[in-house]
N, C-alpha and C. Protein backbone atom coordinates (compact mmCIF):
# COMPACT_ATOMS: atom_id res chain seq x y z
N UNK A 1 0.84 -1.18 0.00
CA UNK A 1 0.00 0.00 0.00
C UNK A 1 0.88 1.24 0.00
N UNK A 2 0.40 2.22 -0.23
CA UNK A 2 1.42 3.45 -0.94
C UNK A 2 1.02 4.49 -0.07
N UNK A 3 1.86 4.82 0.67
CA UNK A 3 2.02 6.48 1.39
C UNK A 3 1.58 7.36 0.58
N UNK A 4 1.56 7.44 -0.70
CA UNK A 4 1.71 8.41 -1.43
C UNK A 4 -0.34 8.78 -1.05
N UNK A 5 -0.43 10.41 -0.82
CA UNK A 5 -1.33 10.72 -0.99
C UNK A 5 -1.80 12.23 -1.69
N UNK A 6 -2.47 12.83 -2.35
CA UNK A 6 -2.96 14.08 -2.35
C UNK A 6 -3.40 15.12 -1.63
N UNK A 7 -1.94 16.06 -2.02
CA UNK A 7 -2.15 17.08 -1.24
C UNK A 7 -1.36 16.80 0.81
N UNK A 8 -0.37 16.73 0.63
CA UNK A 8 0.50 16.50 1.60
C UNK A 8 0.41 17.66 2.70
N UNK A 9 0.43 17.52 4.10
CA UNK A 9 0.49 18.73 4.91
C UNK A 9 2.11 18.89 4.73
N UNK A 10 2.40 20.42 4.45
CA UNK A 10 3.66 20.72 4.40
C UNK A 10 4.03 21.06 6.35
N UNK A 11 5.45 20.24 6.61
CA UNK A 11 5.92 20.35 7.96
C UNK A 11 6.89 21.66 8.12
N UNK A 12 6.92 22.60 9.26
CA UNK A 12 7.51 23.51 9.67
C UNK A 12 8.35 22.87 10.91
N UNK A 13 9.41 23.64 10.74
CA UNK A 13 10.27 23.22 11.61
C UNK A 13 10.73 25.03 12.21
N UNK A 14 10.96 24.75 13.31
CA UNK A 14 11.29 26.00 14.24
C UNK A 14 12.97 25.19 15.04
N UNK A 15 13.56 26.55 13.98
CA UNK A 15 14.76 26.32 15.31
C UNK A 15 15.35 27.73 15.60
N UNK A 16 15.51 27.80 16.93
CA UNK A 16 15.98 29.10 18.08
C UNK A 16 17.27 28.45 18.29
N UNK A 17 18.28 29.58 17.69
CA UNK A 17 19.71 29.70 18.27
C UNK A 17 19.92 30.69 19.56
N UNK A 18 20.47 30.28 20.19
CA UNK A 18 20.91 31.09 21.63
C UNK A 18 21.80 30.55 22.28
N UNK A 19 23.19 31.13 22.32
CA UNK A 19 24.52 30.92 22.59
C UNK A 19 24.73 29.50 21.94
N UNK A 20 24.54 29.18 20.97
CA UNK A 20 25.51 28.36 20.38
C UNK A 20 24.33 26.66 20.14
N UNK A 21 23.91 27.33 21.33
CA UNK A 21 22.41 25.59 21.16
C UNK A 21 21.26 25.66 20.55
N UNK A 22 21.15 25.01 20.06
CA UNK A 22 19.90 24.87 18.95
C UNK A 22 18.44 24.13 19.70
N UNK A 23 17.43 24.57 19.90
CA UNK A 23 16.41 24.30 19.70
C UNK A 23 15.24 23.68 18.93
N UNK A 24 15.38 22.35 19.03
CA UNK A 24 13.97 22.43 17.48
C UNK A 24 12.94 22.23 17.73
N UNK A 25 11.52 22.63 17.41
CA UNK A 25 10.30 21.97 18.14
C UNK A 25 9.86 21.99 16.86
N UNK A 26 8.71 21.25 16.66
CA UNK A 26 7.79 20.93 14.94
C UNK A 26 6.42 21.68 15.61
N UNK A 27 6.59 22.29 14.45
CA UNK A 27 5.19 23.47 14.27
C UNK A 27 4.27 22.27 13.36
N UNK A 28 4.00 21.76 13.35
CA UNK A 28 3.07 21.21 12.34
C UNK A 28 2.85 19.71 12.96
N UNK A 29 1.21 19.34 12.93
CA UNK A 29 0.59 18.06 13.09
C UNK A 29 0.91 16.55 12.09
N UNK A 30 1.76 15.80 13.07
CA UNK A 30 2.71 14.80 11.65
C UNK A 30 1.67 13.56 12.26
N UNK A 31 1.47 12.94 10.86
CA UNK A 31 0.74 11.62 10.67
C UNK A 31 -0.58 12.13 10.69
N UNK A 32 -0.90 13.16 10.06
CA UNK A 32 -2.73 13.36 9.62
C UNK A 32 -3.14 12.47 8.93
N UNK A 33 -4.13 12.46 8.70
CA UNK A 33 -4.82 11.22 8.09
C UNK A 33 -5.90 11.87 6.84
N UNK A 34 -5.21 12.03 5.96
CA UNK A 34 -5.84 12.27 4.65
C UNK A 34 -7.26 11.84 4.68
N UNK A 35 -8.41 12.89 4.40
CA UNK A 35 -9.81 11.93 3.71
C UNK A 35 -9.64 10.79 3.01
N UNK A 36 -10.54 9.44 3.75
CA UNK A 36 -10.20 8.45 2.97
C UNK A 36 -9.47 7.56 2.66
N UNK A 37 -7.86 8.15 3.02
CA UNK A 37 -7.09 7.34 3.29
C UNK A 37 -6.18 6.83 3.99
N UNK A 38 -4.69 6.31 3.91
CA UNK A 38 -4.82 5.58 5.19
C UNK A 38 -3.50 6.96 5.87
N UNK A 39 -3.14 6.88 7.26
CA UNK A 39 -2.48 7.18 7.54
C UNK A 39 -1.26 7.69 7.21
N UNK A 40 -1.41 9.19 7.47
CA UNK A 40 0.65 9.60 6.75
C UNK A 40 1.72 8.56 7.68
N UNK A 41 2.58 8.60 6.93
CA UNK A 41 4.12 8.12 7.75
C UNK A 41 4.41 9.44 8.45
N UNK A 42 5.16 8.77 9.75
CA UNK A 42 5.59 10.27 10.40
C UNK A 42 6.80 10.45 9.62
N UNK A 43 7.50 11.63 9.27
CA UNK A 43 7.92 11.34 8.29
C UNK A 43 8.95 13.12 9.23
N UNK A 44 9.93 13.15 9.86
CA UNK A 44 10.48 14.66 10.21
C UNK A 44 11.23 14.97 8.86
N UNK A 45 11.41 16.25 9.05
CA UNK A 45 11.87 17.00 8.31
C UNK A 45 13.27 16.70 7.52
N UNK A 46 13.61 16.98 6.45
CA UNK A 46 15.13 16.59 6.20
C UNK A 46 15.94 18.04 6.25
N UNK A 47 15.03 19.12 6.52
CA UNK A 47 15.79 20.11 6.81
C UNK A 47 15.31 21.02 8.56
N UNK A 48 15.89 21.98 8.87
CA UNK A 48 15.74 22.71 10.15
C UNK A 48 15.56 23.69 9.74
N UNK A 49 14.48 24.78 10.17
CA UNK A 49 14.39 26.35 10.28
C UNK A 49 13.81 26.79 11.19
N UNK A 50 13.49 28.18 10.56
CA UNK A 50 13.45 29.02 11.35
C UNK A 50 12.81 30.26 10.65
N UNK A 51 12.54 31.31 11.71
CA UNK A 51 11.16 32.51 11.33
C UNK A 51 10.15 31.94 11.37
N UNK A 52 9.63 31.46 12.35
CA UNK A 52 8.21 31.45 12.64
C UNK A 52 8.16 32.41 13.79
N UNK A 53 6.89 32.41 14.48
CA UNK A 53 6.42 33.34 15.60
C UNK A 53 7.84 33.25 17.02
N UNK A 54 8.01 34.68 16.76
CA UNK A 54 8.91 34.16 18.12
C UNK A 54 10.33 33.98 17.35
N UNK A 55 10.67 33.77 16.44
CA UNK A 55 11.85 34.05 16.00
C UNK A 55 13.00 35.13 16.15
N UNK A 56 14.33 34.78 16.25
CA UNK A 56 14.89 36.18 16.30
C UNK A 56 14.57 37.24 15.60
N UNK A 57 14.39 38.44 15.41
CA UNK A 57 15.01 39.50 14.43
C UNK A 57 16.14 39.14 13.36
N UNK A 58 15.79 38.95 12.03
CA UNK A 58 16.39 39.00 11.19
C UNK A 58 16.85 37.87 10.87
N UNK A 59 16.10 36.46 11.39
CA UNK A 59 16.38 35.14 11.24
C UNK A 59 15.63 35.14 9.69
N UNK A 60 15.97 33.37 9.34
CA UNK A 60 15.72 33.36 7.92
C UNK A 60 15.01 32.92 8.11
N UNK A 61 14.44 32.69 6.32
CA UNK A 61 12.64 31.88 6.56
C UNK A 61 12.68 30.42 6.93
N UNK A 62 11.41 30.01 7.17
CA UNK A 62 11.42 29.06 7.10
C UNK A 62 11.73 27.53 5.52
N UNK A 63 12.13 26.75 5.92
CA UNK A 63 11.90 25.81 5.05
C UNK A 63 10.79 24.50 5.17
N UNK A 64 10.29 24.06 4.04
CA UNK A 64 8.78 23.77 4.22
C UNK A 64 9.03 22.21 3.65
N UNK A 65 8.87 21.51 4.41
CA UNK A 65 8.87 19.98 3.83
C UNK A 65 8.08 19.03 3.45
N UNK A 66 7.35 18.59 2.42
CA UNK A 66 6.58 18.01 1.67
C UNK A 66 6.32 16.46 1.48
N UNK A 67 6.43 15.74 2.50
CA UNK A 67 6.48 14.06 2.00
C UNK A 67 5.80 13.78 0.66
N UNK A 68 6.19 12.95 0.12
CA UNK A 68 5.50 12.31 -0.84
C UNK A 68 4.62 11.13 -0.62
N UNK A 69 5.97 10.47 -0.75
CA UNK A 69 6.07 8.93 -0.22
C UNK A 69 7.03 8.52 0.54
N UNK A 70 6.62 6.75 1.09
CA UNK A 70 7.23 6.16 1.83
C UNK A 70 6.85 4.67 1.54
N UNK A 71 7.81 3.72 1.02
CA UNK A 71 7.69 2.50 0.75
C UNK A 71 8.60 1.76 1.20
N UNK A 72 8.59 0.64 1.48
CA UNK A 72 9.25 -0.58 2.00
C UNK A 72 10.49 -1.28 0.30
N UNK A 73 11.21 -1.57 0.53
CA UNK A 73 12.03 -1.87 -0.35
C UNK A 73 11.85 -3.43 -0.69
N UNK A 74 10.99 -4.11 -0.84
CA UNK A 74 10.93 -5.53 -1.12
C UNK A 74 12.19 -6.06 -1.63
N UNK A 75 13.10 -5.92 -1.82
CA UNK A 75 14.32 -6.87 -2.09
C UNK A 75 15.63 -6.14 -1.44
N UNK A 76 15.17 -5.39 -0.44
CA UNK A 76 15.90 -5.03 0.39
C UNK A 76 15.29 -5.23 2.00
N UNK A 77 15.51 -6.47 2.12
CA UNK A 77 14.70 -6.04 3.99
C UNK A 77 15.40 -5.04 4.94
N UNK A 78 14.11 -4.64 5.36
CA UNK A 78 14.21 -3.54 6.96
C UNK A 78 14.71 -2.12 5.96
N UNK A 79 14.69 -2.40 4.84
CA UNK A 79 15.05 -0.61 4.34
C UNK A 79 14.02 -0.03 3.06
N UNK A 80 13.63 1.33 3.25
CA UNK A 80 12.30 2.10 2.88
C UNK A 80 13.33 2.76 2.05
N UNK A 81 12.09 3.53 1.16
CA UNK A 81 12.35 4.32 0.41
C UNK A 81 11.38 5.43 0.36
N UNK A 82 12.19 6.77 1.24
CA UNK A 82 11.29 8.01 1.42
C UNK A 82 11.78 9.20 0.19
N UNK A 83 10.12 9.89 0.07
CA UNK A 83 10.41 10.72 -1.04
C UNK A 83 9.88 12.29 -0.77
N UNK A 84 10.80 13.34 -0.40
CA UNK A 84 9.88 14.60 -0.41
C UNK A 84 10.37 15.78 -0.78
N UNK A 85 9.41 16.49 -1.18
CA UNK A 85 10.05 17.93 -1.69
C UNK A 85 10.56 18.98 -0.57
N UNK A 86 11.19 19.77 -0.54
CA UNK A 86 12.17 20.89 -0.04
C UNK A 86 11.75 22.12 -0.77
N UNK A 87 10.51 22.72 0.13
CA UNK A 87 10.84 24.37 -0.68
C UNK A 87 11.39 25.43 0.43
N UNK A 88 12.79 26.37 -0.62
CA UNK A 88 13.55 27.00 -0.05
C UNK A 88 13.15 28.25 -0.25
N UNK A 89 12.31 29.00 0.77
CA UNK A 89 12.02 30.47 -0.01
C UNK A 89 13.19 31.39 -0.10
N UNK A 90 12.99 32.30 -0.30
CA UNK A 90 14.38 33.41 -0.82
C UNK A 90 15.42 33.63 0.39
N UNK A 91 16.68 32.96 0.82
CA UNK A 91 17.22 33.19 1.45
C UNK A 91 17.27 31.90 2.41
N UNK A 92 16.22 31.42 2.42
CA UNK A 92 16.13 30.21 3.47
C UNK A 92 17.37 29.63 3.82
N UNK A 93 18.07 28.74 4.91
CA UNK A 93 18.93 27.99 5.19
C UNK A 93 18.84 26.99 6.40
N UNK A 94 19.53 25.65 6.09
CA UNK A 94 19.20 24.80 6.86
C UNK A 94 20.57 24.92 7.87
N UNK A 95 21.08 24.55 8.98
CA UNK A 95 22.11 23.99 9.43
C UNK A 95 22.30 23.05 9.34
N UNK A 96 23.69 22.78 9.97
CA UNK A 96 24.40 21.73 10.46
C UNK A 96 23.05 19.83 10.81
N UNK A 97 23.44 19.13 10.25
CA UNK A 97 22.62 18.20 10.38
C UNK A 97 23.28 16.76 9.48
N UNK A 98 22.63 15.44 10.17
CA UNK A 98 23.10 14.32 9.44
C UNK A 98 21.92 13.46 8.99
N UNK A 99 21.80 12.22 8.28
CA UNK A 99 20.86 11.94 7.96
C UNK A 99 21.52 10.32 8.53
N UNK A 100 20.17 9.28 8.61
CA UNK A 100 20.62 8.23 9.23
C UNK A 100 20.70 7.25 7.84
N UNK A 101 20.13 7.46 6.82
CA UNK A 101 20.31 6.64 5.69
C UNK A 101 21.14 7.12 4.31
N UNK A 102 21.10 6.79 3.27
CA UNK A 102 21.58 7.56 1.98
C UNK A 102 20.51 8.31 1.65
N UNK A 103 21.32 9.84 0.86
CA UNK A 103 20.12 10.57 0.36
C UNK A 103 20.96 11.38 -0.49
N UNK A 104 19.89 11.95 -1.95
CA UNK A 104 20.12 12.06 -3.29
C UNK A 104 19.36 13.25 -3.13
N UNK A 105 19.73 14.13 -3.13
CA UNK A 105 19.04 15.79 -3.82
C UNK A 105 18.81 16.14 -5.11
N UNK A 106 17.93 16.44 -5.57
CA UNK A 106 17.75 16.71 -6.96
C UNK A 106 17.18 18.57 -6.89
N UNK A 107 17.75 19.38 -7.89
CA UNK A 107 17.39 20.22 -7.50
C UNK A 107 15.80 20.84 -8.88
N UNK A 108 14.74 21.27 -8.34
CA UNK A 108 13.94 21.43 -9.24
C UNK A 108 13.87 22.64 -10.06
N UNK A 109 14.37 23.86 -8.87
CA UNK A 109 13.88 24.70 -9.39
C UNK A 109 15.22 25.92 -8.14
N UNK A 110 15.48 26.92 -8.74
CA UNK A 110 16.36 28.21 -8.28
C UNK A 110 17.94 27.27 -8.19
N UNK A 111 18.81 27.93 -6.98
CA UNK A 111 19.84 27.38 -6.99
C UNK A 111 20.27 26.83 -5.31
N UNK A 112 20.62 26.25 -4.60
CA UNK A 112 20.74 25.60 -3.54
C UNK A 112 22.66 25.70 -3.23
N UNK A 113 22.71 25.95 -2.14
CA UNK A 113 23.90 26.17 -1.90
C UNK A 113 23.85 25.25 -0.79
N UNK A 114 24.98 24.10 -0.99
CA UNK A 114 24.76 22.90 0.00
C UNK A 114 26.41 22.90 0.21
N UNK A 115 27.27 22.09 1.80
CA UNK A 115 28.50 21.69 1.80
C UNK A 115 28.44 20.30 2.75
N UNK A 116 29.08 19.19 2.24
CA UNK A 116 29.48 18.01 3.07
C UNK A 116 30.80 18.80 3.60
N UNK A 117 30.40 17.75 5.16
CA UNK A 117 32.51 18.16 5.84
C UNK A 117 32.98 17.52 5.09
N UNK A 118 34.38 18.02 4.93
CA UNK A 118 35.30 17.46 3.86
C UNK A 118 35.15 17.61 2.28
N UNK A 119 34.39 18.78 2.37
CA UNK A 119 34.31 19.04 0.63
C UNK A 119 33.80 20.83 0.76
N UNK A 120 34.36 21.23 -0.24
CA UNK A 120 33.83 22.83 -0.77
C UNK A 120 32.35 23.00 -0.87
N UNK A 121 31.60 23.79 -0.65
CA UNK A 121 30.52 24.30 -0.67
C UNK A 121 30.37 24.70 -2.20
N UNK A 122 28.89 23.96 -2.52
CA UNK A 122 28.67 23.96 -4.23
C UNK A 122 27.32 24.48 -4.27
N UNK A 123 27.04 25.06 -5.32
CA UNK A 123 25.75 26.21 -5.89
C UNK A 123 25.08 24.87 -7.17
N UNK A 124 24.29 24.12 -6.61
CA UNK A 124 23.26 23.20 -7.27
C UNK A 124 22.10 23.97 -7.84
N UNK A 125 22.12 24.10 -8.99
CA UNK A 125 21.16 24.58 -10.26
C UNK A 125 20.19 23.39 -10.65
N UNK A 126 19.17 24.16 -11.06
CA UNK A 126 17.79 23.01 -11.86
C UNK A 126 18.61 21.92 -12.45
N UNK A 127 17.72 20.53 -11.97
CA UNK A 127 18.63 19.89 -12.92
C UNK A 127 20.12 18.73 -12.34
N UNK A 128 20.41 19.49 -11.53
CA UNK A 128 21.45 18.87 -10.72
C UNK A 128 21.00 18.41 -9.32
N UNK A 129 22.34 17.18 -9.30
CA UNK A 129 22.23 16.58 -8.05
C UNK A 129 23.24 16.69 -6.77
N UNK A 130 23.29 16.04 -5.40
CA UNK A 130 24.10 15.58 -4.55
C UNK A 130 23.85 14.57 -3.94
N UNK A 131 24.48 14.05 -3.59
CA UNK A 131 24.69 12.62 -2.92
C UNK A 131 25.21 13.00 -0.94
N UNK A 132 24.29 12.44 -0.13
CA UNK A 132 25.20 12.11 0.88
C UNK A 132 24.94 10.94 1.90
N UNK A 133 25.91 10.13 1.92
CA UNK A 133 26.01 8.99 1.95
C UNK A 133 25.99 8.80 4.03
N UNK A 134 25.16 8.10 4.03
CA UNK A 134 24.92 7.62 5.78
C UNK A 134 25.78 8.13 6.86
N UNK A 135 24.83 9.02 7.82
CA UNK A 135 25.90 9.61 8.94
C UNK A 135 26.57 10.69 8.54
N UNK A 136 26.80 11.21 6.95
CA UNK A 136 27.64 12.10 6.55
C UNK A 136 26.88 13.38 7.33
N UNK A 137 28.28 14.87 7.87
CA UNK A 137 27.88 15.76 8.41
C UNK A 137 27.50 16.40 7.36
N UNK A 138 26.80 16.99 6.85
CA UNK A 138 25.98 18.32 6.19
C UNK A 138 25.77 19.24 6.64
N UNK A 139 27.25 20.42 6.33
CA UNK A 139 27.38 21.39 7.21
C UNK A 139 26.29 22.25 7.07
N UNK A 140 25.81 22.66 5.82
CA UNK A 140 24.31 23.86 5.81
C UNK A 140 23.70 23.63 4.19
N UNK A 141 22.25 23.73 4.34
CA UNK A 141 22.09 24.12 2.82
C UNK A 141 21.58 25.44 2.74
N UNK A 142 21.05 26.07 1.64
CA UNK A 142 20.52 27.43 1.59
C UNK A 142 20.21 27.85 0.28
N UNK A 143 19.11 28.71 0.15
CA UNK A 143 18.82 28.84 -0.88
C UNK A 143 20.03 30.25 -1.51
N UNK A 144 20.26 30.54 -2.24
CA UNK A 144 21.54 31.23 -2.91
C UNK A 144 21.08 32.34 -3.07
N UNK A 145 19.55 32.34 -3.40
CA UNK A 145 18.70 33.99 -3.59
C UNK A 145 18.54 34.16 -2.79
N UNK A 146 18.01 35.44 -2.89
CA UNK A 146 17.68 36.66 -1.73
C UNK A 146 16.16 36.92 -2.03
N UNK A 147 15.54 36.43 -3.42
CA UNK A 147 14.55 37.25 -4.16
C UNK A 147 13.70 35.83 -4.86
N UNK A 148 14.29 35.49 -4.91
CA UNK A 148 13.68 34.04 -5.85
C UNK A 148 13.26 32.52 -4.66
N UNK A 149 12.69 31.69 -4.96
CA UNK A 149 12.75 30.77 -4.40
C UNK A 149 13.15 29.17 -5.17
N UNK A 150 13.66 28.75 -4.26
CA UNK A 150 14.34 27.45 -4.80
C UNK A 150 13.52 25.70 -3.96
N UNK A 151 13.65 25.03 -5.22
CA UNK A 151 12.77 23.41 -4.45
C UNK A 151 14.03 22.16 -4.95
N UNK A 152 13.92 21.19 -4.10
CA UNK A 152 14.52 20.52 -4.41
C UNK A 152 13.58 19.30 -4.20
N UNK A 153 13.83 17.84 -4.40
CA UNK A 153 13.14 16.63 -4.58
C UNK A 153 14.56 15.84 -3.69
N UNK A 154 13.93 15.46 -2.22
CA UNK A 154 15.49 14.40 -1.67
C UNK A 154 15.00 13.20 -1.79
N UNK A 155 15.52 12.08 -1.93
CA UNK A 155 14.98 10.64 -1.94
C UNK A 155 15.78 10.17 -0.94
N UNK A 156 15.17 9.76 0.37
CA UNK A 156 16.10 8.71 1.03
C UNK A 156 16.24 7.20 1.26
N UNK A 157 17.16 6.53 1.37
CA UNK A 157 17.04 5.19 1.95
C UNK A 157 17.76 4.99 3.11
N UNK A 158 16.58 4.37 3.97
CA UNK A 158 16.55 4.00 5.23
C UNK A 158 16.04 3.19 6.13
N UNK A 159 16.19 3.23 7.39
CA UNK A 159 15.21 2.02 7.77
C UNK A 159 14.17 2.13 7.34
N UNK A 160 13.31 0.56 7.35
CA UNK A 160 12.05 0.63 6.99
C UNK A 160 11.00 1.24 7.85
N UNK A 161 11.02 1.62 9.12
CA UNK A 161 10.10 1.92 9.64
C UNK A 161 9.78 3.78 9.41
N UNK A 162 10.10 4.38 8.18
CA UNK A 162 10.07 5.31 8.10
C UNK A 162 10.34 6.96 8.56
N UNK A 163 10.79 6.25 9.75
CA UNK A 163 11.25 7.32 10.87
C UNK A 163 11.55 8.72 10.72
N UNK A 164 12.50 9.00 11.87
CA UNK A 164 13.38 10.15 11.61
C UNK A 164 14.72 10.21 10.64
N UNK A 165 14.34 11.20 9.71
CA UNK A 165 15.21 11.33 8.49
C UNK A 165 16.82 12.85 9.00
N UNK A 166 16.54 12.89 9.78
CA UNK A 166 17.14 14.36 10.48
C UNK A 166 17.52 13.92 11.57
N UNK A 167 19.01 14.33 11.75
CA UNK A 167 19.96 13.80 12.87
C UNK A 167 20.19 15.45 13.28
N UNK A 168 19.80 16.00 14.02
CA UNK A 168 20.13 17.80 14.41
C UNK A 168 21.43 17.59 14.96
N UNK A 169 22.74 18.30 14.28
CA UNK A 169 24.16 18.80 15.02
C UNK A 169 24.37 19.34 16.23
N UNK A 170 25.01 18.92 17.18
CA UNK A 170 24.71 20.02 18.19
C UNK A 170 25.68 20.71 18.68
């Protein structure tokens, strides 16, 4: 049976910096239950933000996370395959964060400014991808405009029980 449903609640994520520690709490109701059908996967965020109510002065926007789907890998036991969109409004940026499975960025639309530790920070255009491979640190992503907005499509693989896709740095 297929996660996939119409019309996805997009998840907010709130994070408050203050001296150096990060905060995250989820602004948004995870595992609604679509008219009709069956249950969302809880499904957290693959990115962290910030500017919601209560935000610093002059913090960035938020980033808005979109599940798609979530399927079981039949010739892979105990590992899923999660699918969701990333919209980056103008300026947006994620921090420091790891992911517990592999995951593939595709970028749809503006330009995305992403860095693994141990590699240069790269400006991903429509069209292009990144790779980061289990546990890897992912120092920040961000959208590159100031004026435009940018989406990306991440696919992860991971455990099967769909879990938490977001390891927060601390």
């Amino acid at each position: 049976m297929s996660a996939l449903h119409p019309g996805p609640q997009p998840m907010r994520l709130l994070l408050l910096v203050a001296g150096g520690a990060a905060l995250i709490g989820v602004a948004a109701l995870l595992g609604a239950k679509p008219a009709g059908g069956p249950a969302a996967p809880l499904m957290p965020a693959h990115v962290h933000a910030q500017a919601e109510a209560g935000a610093a002065p002059g913090a960035r926007p938020a980033t808005v996370v979109r599940p798609l789907s979530c399927e079981a890998l039949p010739h892979v036991p105990g590992k899923s395959i999660t699918t969701v969109t990333v919209d980056f409004p103008p300026g947006a940026y994620t921090p420091a964060h790891r992911h517990p499975g592999s995951v593939t960025a595709y970028v749809i639309r503006g330009t995305v400014r992403s860095q693994l530790a141990g590699s240069p920070a790269q400006a991903y255009g429509p069209g292009t991808t990144w790779f980061e491979p289990p546990g890897a640190l992912h120092l920040f992503a961000e959208n590159a405009s100031a004026a435009e907005p940018a989406q990306i499509l991440a696919v992860f693989v991971a455990d099967d029980d769909c879990g938490p896709l977001v390891i927060p740095e601390k």
